[in-house]
Protein backbone atom coordinates (compact mmCIF):
# COMPACT_ATOMS: atom_id res chain seq x y z
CA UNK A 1 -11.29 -39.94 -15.35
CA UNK A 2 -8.93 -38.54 -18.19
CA UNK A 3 -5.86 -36.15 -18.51
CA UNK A 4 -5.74 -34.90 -22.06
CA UNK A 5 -4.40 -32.14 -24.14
CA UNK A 6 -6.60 -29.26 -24.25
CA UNK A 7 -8.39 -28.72 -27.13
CA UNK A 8 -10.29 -25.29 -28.40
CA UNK A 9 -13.49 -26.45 -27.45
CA UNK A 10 -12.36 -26.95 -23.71
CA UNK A 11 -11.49 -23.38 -23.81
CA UNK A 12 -14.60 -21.84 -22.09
CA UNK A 13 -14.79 -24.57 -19.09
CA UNK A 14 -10.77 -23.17 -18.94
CA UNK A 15 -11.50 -20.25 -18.64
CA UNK A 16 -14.68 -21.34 -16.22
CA UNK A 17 -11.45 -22.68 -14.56
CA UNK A 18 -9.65 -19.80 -14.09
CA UNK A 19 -12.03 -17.68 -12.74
CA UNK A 20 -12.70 -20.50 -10.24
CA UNK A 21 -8.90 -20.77 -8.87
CA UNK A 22 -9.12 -16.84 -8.35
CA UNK A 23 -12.30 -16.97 -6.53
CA UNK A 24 -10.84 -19.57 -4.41
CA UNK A 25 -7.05 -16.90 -4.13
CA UNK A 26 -9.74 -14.29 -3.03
CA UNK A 27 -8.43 -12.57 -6.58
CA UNK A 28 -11.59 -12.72 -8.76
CA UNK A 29 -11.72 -9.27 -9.43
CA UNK A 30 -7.92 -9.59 -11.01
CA UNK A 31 -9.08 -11.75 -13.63
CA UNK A 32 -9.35 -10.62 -17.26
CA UNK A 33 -8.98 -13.00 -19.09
CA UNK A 34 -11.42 -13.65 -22.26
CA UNK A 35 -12.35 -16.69 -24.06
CA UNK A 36 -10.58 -15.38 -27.14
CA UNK A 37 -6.91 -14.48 -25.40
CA UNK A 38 -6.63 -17.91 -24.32
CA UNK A 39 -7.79 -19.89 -27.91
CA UNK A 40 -5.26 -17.33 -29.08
CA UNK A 41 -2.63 -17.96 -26.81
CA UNK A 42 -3.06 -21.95 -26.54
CA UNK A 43 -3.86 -21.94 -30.22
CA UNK A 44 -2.54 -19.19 -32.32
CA UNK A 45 0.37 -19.36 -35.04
CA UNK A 46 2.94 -19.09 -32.43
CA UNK A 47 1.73 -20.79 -29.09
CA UNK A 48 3.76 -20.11 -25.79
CA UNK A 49 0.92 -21.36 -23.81
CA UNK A 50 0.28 -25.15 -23.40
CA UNK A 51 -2.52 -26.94 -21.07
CA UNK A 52 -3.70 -30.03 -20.04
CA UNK A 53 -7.33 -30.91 -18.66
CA UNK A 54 -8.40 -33.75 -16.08
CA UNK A 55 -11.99 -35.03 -16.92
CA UNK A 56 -14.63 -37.03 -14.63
CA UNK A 57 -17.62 -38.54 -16.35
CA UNK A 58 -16.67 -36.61 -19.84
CA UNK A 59 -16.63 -32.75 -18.22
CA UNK A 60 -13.53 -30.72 -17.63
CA UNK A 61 -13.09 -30.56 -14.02
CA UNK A 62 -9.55 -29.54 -13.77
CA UNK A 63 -7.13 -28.02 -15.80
CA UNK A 64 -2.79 -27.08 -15.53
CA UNK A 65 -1.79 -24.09 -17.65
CA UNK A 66 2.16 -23.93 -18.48
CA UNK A 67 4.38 -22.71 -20.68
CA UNK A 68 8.73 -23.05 -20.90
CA UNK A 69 10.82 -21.51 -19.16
CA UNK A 70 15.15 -21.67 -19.06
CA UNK A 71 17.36 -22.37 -16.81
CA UNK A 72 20.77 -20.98 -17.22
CA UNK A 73 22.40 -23.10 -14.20
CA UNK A 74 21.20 -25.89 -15.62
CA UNK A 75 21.31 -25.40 -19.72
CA UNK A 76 17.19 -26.56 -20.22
CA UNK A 77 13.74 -25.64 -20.60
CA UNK A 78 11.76 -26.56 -17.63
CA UNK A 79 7.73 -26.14 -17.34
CA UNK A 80 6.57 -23.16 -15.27
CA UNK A 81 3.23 -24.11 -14.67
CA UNK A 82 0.93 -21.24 -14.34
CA UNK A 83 -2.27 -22.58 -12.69
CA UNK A 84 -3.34 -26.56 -11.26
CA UNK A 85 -6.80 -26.44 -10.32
CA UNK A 86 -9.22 -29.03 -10.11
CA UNK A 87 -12.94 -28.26 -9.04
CA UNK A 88 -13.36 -29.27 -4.75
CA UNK A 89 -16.15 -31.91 -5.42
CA UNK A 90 -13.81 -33.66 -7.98
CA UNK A 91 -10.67 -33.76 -5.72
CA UNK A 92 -9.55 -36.65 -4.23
CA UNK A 93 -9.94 -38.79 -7.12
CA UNK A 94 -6.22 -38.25 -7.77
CA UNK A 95 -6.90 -35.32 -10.98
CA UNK A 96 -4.33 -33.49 -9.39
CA UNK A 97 -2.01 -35.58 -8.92
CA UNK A 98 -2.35 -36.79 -12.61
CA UNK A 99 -2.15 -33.79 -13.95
CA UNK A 100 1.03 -32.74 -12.00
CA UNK A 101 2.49 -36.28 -13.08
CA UNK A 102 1.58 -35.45 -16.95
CA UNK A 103 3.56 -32.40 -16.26
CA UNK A 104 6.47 -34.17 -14.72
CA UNK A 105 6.25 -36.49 -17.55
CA UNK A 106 6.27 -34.18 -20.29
CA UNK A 107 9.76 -32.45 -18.43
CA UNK A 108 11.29 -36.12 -18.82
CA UNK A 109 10.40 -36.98 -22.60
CA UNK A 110 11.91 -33.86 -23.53
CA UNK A 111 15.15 -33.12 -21.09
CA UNK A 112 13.72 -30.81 -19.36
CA UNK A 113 15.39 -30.38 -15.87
CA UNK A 114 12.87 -28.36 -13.57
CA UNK A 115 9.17 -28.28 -13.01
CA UNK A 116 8.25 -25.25 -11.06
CA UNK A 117 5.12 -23.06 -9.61
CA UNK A 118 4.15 -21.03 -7.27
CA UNK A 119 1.66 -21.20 -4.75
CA UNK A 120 0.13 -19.13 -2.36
CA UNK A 121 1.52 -18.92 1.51
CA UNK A 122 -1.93 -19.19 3.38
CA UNK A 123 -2.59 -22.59 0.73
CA UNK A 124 -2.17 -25.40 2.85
CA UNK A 125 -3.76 -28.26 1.52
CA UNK A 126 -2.03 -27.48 -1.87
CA UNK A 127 1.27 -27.31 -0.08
CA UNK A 128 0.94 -30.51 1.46
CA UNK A 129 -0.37 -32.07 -1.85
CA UNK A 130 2.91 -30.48 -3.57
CA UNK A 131 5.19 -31.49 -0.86
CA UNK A 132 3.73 -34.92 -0.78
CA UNK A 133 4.51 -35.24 -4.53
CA UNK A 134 8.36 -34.37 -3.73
CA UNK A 135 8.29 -30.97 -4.74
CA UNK A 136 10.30 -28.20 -1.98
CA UNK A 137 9.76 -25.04 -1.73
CA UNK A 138 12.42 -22.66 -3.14
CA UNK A 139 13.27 -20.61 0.34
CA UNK A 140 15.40 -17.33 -0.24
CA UNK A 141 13.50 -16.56 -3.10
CA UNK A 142 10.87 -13.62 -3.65
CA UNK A 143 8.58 -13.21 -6.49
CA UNK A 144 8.68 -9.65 -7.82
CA UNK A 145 5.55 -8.48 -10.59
CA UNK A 146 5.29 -5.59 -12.43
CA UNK A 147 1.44 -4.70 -14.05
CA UNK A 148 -0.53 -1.97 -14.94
CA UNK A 149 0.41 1.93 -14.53
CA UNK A 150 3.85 0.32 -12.68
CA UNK A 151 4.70 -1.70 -16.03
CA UNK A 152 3.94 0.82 -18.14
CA UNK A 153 5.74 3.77 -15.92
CA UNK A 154 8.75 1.87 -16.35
CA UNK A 155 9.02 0.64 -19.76
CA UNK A 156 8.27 4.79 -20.27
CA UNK A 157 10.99 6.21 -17.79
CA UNK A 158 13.60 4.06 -19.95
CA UNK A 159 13.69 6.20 -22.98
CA UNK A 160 13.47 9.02 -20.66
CA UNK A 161 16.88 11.18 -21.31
């Protein structure tokens, strides 16, 4: 078992990835993403997009998505990691727990002062496997999103006299 950099050629079993951790958020049909947009993103001239992959037996099997975020409270970057998902017959093995730890590891190298997700309310067994790692959940605060016709609407009605 390894936790690597990704590299483009892990980018379809990524993606694979992806599509996997929304099936398993009942959100497949959300998913959009294409091959392309995340070589592009993970490997363009300017990346903002950074990953890691956990392999058994020389296949990707998991795989954390991140990219930097800021804190002003604190003056850093921190890691806002986007996805964690390893495959259900590979868990177990501690992937998970290696690829958080990579994460964690990365934040200390550098001076970074916060590692930070989200995860879904209904998610037990990841909240346990988060909690169990040391991690608390940020109470008092509530994720707000804006997509599609709502994003667009609004970035309109501002230039709207």
């Amino acid at each position: 078992m390894t936790v690597r950099p990704i590299r483009r050629d892990d980018v379809p079993a990524v993606v694979g990835l992806v599509r996997e951790l929304a099936e398993y958020e009942k959100a497949l049909q959300e998913v959009r993403l294409t091959e392309e947009q995340l070589a592009g993103c993970l490997f363009g001239e300017t990346p903002a997009l950074f990953g890691h992959v956990a392999e058994d037996e020389g296949a990707v099997v998991g795989a954390a998505l991140w990219f930097l975020n800021f804190s002003t409270w604190r003056g850093t970057h921190g890691i806002y990691l986007e996805d964690l998902f390893v495959q259900p017959q590979h868990r177990g093995k501690g992937l998970g727990k290696e690829l958080l730890g990579t994460l964690a590891a990365v934040c200390v190298e550098r001076g970074y002062s916060r590692l930070e997700w989200s995860v879904l309310d209904w998610n037990a067994p990841s909240i346990s496997f988060y909690r169990a790692a040391g991690a608390v959940p940020m109470d008092g605060w509530t994720v707000f999103r804006l997509t599609d016709d709502a994003l667009t609407d609004f970035a309109a009605d501002r230039r709207t006299p």
